[in-house]
Each structure stands twice: as structure tokens, then as C-alpha cells.
PDB file of N, CA and C in Angstrom:
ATOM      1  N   UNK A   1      70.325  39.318 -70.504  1.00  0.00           N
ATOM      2  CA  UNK A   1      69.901  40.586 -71.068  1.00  0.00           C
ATOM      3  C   UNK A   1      69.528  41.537 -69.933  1.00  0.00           C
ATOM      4  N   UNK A   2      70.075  42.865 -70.119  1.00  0.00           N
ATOM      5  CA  UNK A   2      69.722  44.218 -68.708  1.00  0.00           C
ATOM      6  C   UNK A   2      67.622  44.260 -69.088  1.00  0.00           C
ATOM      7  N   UNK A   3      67.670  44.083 -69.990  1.00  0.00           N
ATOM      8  CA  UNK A   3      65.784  44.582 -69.885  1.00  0.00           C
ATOM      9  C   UNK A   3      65.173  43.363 -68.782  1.00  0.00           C
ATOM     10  N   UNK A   4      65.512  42.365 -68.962  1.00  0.00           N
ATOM     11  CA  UNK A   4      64.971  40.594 -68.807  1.00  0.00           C
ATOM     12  C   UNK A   4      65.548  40.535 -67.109  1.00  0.00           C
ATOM     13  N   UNK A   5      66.893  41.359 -66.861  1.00  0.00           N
ATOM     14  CA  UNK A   5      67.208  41.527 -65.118  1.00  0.00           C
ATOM     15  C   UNK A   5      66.688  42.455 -64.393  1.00  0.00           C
ATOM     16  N   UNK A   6      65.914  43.584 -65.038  1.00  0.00           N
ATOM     17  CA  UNK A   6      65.301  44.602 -64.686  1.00  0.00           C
ATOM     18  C   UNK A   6      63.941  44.161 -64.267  1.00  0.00           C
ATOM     19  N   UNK A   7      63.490  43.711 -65.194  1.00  0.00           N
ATOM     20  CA  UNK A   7      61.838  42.891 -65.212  1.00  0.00           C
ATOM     21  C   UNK A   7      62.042  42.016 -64.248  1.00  0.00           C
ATOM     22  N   UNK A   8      62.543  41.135 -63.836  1.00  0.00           N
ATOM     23  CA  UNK A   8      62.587  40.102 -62.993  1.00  0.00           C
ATOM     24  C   UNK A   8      63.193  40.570 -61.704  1.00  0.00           C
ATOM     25  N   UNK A   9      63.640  41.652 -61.368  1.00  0.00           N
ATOM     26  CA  UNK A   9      64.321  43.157 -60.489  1.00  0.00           C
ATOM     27  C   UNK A   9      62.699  43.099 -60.021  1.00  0.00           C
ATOM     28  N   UNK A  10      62.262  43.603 -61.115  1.00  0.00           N
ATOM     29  CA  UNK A  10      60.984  44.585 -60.554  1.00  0.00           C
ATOM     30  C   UNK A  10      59.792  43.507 -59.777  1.00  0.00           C
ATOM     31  N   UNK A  11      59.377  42.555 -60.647  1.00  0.00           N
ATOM     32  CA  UNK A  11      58.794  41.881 -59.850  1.00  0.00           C
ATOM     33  C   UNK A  11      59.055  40.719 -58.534  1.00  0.00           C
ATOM     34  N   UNK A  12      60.350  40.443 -58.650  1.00  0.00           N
ATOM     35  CA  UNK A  12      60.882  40.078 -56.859  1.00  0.00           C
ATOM     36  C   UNK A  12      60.475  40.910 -56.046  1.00  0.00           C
ATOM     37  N   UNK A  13      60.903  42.472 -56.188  1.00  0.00           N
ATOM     38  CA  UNK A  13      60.947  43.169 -55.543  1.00  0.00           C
ATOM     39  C   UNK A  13      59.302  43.685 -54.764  1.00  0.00           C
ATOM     40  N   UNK A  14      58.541  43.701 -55.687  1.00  0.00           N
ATOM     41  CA  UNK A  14      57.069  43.956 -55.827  1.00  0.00           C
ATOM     42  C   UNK A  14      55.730  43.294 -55.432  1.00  0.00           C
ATOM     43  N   UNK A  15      56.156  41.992 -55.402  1.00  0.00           N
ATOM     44  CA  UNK A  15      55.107  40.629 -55.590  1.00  0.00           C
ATOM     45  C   UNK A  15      54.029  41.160 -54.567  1.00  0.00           C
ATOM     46  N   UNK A  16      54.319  41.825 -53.718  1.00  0.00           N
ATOM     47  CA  UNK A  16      53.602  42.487 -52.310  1.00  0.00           C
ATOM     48  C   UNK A  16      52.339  43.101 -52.909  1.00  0.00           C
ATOM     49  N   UNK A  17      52.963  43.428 -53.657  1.00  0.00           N
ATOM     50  CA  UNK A  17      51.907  44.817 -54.580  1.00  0.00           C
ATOM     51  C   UNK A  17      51.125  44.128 -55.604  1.00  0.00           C
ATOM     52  N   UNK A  18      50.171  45.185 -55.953  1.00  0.00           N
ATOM     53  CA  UNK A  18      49.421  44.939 -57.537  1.00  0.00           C
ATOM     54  C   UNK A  18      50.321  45.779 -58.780  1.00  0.00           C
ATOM     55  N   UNK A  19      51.081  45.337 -59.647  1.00  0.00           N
ATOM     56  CA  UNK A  19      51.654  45.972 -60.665  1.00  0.00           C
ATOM     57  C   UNK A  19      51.503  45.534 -61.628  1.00  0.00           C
ATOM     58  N   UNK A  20      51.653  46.489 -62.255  1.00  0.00           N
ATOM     59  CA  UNK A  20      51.732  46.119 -63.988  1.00  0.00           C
ATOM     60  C   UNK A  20      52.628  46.751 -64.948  1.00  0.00           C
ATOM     61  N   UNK A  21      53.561  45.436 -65.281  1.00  0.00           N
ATOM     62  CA  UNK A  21      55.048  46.084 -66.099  1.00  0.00           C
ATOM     63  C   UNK A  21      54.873  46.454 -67.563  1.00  0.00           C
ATOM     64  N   UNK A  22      54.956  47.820 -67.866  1.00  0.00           N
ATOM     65  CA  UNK A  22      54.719  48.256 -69.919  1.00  0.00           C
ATOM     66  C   UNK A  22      55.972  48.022 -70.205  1.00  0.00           C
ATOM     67  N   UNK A  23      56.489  47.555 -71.166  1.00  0.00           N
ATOM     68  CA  UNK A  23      58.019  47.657 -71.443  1.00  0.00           C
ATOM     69  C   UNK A  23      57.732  48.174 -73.111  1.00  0.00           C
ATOM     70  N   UNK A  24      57.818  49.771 -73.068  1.00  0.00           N
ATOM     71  CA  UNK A  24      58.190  49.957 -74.333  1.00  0.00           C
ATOM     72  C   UNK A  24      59.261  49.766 -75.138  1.00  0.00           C
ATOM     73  N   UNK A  25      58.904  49.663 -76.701  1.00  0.00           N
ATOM     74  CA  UNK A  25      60.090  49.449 -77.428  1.00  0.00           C
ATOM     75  C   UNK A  25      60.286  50.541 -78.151  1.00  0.00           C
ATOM     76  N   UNK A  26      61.053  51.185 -77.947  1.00  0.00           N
ATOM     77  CA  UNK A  26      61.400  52.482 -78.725  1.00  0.00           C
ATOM     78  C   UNK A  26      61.596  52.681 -80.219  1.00  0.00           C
ATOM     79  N   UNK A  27      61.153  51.175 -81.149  1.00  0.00           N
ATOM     80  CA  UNK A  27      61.677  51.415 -82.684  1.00  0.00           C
ATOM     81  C   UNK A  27      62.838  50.686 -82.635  1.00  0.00           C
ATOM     82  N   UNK A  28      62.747  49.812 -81.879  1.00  0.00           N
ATOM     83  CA  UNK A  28      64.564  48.982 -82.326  1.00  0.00           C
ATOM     84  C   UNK A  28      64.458  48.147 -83.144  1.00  0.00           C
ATOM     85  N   UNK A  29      65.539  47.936 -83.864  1.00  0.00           N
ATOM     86  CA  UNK A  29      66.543  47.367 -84.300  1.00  0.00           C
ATOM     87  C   UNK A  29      65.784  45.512 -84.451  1.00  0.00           C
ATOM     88  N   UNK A  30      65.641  45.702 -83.635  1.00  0.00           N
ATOM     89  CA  UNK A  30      65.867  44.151 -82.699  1.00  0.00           C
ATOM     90  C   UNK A  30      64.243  44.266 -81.865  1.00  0.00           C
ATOM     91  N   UNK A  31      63.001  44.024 -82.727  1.00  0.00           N
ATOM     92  CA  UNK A  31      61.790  43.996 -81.472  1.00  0.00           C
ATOM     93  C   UNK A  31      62.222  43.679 -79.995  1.00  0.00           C
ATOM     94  N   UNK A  32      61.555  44.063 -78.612  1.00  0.00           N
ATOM     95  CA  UNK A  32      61.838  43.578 -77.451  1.00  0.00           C
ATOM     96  C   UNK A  32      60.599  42.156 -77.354  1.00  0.00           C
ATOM     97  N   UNK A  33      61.487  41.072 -76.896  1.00  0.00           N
ATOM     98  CA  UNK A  33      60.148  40.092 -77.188  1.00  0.00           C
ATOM     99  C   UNK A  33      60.586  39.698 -75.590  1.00  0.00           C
ATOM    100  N   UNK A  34      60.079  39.539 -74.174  1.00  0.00           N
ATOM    101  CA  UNK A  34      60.072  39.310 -72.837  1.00  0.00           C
ATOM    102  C   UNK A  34      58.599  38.903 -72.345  1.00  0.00           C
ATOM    103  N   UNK A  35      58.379  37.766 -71.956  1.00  0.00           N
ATOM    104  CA  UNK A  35      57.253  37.361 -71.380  1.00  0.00           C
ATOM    105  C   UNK A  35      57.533  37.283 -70.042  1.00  0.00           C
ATOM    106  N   UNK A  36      56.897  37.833 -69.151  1.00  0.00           N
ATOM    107  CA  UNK A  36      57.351  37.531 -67.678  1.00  0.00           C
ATOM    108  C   UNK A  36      55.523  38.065 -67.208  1.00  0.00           C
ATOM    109  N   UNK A  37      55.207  37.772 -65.866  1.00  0.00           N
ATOM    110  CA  UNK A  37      53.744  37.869 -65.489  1.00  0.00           C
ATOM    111  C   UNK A  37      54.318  39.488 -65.389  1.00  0.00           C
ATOM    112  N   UNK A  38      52.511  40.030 -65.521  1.00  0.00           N
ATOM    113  CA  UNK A  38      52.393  41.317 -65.421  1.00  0.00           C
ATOM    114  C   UNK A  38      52.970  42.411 -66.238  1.00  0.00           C
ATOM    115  N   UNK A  39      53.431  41.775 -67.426  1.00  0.00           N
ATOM    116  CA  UNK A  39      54.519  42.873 -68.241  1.00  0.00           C
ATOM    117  C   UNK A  39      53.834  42.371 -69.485  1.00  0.00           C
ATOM    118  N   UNK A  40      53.773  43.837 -69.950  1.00  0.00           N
ATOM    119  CA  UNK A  40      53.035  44.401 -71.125  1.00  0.00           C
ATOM    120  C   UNK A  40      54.404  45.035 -72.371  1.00  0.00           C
ATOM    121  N   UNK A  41      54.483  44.216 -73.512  1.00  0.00           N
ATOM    122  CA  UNK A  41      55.114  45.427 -74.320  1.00  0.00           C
ATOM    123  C   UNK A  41      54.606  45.545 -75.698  1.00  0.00           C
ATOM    124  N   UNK A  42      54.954  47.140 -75.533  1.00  0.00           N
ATOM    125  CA  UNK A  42      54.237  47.771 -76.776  1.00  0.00           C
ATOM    126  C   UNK A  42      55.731  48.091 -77.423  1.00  0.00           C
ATOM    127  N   UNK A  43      55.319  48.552 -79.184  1.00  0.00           N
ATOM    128  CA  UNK A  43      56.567  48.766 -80.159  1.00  0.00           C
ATOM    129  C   UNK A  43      55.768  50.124 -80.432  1.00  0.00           C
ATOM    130  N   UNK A  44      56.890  50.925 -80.478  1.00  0.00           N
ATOM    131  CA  UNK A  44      56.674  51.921 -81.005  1.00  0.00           C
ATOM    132  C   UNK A  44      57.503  51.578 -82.980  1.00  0.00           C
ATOM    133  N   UNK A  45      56.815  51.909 -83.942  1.00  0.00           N
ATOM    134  CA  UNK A  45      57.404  51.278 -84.984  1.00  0.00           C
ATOM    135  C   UNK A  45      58.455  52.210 -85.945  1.00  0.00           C
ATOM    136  N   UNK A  46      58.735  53.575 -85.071  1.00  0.00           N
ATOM    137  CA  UNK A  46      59.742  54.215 -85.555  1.00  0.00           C
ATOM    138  C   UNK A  46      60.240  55.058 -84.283  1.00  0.00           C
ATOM    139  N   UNK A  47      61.150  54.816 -83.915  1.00  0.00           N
ATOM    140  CA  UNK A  47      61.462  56.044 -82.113  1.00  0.00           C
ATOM    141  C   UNK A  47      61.159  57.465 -82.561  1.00  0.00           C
ATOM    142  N   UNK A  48      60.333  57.174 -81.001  1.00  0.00           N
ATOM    143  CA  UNK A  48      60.220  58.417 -80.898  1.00  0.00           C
ATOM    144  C   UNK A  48      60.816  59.313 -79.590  1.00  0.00           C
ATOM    145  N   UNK A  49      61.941  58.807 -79.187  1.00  0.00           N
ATOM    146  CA  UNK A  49      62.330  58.803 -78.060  1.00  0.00           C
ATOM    147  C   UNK A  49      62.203  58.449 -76.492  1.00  0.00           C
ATOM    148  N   UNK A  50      63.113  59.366 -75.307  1.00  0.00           N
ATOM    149  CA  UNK A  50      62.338  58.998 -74.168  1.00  0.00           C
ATOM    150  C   UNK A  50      60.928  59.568 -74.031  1.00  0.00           C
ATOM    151  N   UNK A  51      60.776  61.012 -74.122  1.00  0.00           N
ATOM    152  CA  UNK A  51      59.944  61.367 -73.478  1.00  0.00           C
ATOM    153  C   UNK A  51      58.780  61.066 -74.064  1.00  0.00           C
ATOM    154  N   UNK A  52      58.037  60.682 -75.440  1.00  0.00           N
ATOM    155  CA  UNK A  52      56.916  60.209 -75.997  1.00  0.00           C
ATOM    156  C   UNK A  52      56.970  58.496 -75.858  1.00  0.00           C
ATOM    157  N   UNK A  53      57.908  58.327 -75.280  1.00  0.00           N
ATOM    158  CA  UNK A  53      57.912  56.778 -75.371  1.00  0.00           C
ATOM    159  C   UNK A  53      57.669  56.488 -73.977  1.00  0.00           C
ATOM    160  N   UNK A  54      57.859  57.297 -72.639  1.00  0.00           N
ATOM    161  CA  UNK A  54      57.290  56.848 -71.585  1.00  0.00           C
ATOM    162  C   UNK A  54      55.858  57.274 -71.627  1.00  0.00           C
ATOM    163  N   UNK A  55      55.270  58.820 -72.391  1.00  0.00           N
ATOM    164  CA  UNK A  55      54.001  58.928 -72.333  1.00  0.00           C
ATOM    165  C   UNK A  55      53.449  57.906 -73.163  1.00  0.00           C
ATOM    166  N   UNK A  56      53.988  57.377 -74.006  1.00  0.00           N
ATOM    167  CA  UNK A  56      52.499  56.257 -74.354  1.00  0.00           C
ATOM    168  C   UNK A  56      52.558  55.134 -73.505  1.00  0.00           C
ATOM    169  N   UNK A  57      53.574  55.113 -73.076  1.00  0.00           N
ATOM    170  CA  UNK A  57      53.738  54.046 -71.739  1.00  0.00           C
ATOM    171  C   UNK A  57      52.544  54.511 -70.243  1.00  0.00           C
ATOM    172  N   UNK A  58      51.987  55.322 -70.206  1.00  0.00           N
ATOM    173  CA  UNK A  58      51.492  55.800 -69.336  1.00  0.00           C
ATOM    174  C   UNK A  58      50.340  56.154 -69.688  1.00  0.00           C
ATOM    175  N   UNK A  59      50.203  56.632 -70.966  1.00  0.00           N
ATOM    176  CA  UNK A  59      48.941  56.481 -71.223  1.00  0.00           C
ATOM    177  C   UNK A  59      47.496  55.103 -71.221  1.00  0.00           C
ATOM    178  N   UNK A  60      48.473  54.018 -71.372  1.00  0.00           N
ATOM    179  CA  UNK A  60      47.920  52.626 -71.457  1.00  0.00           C
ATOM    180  C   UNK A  60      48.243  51.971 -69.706  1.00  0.00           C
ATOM    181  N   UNK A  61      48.638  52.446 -69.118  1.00  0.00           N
ATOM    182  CA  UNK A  61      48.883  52.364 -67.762  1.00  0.00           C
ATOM    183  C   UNK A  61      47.554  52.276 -67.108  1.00  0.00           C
ATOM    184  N   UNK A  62      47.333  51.623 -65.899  1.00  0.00           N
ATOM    185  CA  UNK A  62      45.683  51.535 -65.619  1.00  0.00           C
ATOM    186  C   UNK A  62      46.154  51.719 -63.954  1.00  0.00           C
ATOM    187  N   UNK A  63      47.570  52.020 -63.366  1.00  0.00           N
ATOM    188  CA  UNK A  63      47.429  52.157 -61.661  1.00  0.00           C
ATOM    189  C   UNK A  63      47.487  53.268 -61.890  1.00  0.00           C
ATOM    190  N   UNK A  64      47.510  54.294 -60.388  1.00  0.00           N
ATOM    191  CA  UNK A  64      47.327  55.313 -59.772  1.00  0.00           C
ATOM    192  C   UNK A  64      48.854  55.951 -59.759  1.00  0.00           C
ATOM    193  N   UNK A  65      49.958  55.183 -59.444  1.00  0.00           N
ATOM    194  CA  UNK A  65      50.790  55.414 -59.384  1.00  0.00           C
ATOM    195  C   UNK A  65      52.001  55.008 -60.189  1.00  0.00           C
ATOM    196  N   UNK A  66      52.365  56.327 -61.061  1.00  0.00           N
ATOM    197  CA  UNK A  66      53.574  55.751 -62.227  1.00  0.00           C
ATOM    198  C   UNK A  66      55.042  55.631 -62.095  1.00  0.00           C
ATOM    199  N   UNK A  67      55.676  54.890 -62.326  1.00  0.00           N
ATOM    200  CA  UNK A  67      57.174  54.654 -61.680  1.00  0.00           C
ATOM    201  C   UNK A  67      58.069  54.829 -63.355  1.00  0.00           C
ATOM    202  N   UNK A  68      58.761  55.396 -63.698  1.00  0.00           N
ATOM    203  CA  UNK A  68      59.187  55.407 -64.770  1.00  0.00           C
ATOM    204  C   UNK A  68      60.975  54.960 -64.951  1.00  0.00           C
ATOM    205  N   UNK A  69      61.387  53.674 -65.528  1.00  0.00           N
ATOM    206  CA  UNK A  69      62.441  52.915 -65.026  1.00  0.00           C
ATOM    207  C   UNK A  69      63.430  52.878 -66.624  1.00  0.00           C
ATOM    208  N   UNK A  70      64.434  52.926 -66.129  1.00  0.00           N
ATOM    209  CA  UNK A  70      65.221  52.544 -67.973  1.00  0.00           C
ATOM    210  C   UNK A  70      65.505  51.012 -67.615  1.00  0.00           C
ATOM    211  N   UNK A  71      66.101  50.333 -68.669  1.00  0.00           N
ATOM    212  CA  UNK A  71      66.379  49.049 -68.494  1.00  0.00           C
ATOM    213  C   UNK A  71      67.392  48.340 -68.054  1.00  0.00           C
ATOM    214  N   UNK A  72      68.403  49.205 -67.778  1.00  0.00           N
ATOM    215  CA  UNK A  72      69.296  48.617 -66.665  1.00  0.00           C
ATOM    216  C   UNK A  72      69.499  48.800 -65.185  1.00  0.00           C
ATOM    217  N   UNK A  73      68.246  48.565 -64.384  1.00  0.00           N
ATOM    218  CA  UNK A  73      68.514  49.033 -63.120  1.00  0.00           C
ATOM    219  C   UNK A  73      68.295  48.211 -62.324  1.00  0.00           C
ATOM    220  N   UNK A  74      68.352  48.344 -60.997  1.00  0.00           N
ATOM    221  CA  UNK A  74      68.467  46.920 -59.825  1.00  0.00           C
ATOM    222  C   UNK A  74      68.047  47.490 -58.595  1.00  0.00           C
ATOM    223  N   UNK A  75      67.721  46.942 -58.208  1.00  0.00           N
ATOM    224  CA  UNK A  75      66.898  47.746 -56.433  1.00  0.00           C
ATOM    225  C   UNK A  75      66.560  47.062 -55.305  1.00  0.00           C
ATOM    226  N   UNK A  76      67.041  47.707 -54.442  1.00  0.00           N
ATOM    227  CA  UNK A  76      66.577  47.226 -52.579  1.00  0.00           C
ATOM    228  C   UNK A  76      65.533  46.628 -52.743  1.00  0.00           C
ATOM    229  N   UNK A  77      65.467  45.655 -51.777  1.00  0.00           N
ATOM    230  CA  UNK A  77      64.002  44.685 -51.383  1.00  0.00           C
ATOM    231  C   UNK A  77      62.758  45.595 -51.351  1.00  0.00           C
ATOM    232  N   UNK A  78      63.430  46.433 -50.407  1.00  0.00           N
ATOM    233  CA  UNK A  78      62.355  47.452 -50.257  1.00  0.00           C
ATOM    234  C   UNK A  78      62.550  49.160 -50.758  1.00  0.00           C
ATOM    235  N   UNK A  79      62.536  49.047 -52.173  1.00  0.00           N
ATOM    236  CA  UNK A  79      62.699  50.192 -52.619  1.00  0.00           C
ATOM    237  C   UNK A  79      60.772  50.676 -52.958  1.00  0.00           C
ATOM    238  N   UNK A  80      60.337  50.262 -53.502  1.00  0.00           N
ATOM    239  CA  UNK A  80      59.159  49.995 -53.448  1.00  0.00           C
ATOM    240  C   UNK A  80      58.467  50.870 -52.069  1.00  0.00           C
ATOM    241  N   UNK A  81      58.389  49.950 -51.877  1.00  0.00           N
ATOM    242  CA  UNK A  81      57.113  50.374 -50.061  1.00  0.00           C
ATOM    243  C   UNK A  81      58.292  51.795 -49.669  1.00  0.00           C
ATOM    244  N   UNK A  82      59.857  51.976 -49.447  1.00  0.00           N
ATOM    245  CA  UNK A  82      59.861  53.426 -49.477  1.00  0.00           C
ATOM    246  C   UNK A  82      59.479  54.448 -50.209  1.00  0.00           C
ATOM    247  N   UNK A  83      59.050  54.324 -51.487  1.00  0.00           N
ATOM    248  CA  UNK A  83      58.539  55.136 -52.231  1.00  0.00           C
ATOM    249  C   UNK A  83      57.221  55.522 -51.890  1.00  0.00           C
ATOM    250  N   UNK A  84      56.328  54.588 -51.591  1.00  0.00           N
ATOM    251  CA  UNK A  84      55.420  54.287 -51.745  1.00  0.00           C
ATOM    252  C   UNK A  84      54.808  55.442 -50.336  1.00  0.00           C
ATOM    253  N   UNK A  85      55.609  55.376 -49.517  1.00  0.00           N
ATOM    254  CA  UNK A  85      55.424  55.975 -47.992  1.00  0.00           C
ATOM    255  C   UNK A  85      55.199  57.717 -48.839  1.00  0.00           C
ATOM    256  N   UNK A  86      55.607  58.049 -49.817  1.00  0.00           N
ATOM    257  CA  UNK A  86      55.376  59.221 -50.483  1.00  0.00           C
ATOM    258  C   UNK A  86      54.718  59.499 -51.304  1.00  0.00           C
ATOM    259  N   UNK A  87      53.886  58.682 -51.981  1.00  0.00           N
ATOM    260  CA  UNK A  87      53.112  58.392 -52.819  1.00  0.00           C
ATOM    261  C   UNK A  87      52.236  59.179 -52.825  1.00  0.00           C
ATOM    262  N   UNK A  88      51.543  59.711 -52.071  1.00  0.00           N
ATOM    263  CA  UNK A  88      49.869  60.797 -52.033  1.00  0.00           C
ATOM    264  C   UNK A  88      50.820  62.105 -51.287  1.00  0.00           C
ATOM    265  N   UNK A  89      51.726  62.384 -51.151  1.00  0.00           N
ATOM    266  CA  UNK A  89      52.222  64.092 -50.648  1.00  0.00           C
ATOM    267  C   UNK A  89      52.647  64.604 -51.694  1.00  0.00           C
ATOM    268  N   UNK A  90      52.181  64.348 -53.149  1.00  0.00           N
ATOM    269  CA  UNK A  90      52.802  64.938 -54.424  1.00  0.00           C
ATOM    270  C   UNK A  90      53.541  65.366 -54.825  1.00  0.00           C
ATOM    271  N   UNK A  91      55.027  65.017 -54.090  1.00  0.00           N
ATOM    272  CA  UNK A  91      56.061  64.922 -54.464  1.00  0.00           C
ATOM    273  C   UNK A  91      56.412  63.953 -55.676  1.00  0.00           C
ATOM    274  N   UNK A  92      57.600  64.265 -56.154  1.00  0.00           N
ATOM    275  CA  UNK A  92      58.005  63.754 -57.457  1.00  0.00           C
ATOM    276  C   UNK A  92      59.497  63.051 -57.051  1.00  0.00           C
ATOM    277  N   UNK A  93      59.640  62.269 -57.327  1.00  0.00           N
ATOM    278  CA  UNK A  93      60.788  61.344 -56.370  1.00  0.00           C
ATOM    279  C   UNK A  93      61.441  60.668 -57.707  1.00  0.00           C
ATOM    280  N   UNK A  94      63.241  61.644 -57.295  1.00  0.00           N
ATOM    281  CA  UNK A  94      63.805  60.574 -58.189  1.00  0.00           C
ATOM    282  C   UNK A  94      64.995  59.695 -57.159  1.00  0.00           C
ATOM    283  N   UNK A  95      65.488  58.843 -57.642  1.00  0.00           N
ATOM    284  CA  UNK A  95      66.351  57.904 -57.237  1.00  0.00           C
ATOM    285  C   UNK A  95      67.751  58.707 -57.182  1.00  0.00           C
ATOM    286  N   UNK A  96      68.415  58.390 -56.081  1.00  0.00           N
ATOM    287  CA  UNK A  96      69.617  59.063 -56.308  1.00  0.00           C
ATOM    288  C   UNK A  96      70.312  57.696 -57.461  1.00  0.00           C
ATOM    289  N   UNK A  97      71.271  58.275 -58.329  1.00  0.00           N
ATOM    290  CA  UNK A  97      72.026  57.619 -58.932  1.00  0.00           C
ATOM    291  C   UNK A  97      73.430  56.943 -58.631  1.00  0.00           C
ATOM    292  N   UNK A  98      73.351  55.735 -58.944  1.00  0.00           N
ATOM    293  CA  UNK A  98      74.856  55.259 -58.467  1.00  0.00           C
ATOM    294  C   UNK A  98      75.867  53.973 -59.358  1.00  0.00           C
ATOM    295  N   UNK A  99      77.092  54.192 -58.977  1.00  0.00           N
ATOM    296  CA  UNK A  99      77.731  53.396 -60.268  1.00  0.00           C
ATOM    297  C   UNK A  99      77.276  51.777 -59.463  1.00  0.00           C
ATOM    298  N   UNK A 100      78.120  51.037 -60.855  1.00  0.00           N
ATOM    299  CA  UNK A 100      76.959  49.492 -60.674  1.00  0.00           C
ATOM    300  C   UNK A 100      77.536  48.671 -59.737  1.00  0.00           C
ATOM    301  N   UNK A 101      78.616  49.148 -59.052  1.00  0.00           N
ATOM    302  CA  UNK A 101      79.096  48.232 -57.947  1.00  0.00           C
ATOM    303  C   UNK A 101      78.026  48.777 -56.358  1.00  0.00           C
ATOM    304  N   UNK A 102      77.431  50.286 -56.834  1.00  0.00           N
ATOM    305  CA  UNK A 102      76.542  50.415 -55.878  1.00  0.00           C
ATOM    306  C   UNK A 102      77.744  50.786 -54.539  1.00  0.00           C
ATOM    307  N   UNK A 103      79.041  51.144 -55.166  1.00  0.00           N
ATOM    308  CA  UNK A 103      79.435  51.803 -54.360  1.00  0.00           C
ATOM    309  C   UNK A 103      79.962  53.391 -53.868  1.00  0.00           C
ATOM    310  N   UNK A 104      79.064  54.522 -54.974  1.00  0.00           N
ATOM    311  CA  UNK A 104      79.070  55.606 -54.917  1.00  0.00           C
ATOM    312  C   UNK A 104      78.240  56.427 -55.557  1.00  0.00           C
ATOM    313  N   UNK A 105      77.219  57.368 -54.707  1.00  0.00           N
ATOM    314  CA  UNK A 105      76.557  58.037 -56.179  1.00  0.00           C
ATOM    315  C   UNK A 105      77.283  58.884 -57.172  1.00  0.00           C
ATOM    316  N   UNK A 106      76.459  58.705 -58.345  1.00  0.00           N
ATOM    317  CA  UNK A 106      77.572  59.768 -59.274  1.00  0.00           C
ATOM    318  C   UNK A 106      77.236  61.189 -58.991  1.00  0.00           C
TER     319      UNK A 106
END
């Protein structure tokens, strides 16, 4: 499953750190049921899309710093700690995008 390679993405990648994974469910079909350490999921019980579905994701959030991820994504060892080097200059940092062989951005 892309949610279950994402989650297990995120915390390889992370273990360095203190995190804590929300995995909202947008009203599906199909509850999201994923136990993995540090991951939290909430159901929203009718969608309400992205953008109210990452704010309640963030609202129940308890770090300093919010990373906002869809469920199919994959990342450098150290994608993390580069971000992170930007973290307090209040910039807003998105990821460049790229197809899944990771051999071109779109």
C-alpha cells in the first residue's frame, strides 16, 4: 500500500528526530487502519477535502514544525535535516516535483 510506504519513508528517514506522524482519513470508502510508531490517524467521517483535512491535521499536531505530505511519496536519507537547515528563516518550502523513476522534474 503507497500510505504504509510513505509512513515507513518517513520514519527511516527521520528516526534522528522527534516526530509525530497524523495520517488523516479524508471520509473514505475504506477507513485508513496503519499502526506504525509515532503515527496518529484521525477519520474525518465525511471529506472534507485537502485543505480542511490537513488543517485538522495540524491542529492536533503538538511540534513546532509542520511538514505537510500526500501518500505517495519517497525521499532522500537526508531530505529532512535539509529542510530543516530552513526551518526558523520563515520561508515556506515546497519540494520540487518529480516523476516516480525520479528521473525528471515535472
Amino acid at each position: 500500500m503507497l500510505l504504509e510506504a510513505t509512513v515507513d519513508g518517513l520514519l527511516a528517514t527521520s528516526a534522528h528526530r522527534h516526530r509525530e506522524i497524523i495520517v488523516v482519513d479524508d471520509g473514505s470508502l475504506t477507513p485508513v487502519t496503519i499502526e506504525r510508531p509515532h503515527t496518529h490517524v484521525v477519520r474525518n467521517e465525511r471529506a472534507l477535502g485537502v485543505a480542511q483535512s490537513r488543517r485538522r491535521g495540524a491542529a492536533i499536531a503538538s511540534g513546532d514544525v509542520l511538514v505537510w505530505l500526500d501518500a505517495h511519496m519517497r525521499f532522500a536519507p537526508d531530505w529532512l535535516d535539509q529542510m530543516m537547515m530552513h526551518a526558523d528563516s520563515g520561508a515556506l518550502l515546497c519540494a520540487a516535483w518529480w516523476d516516480y523513476e525520479l528521473s525528471r522534474p515535472f
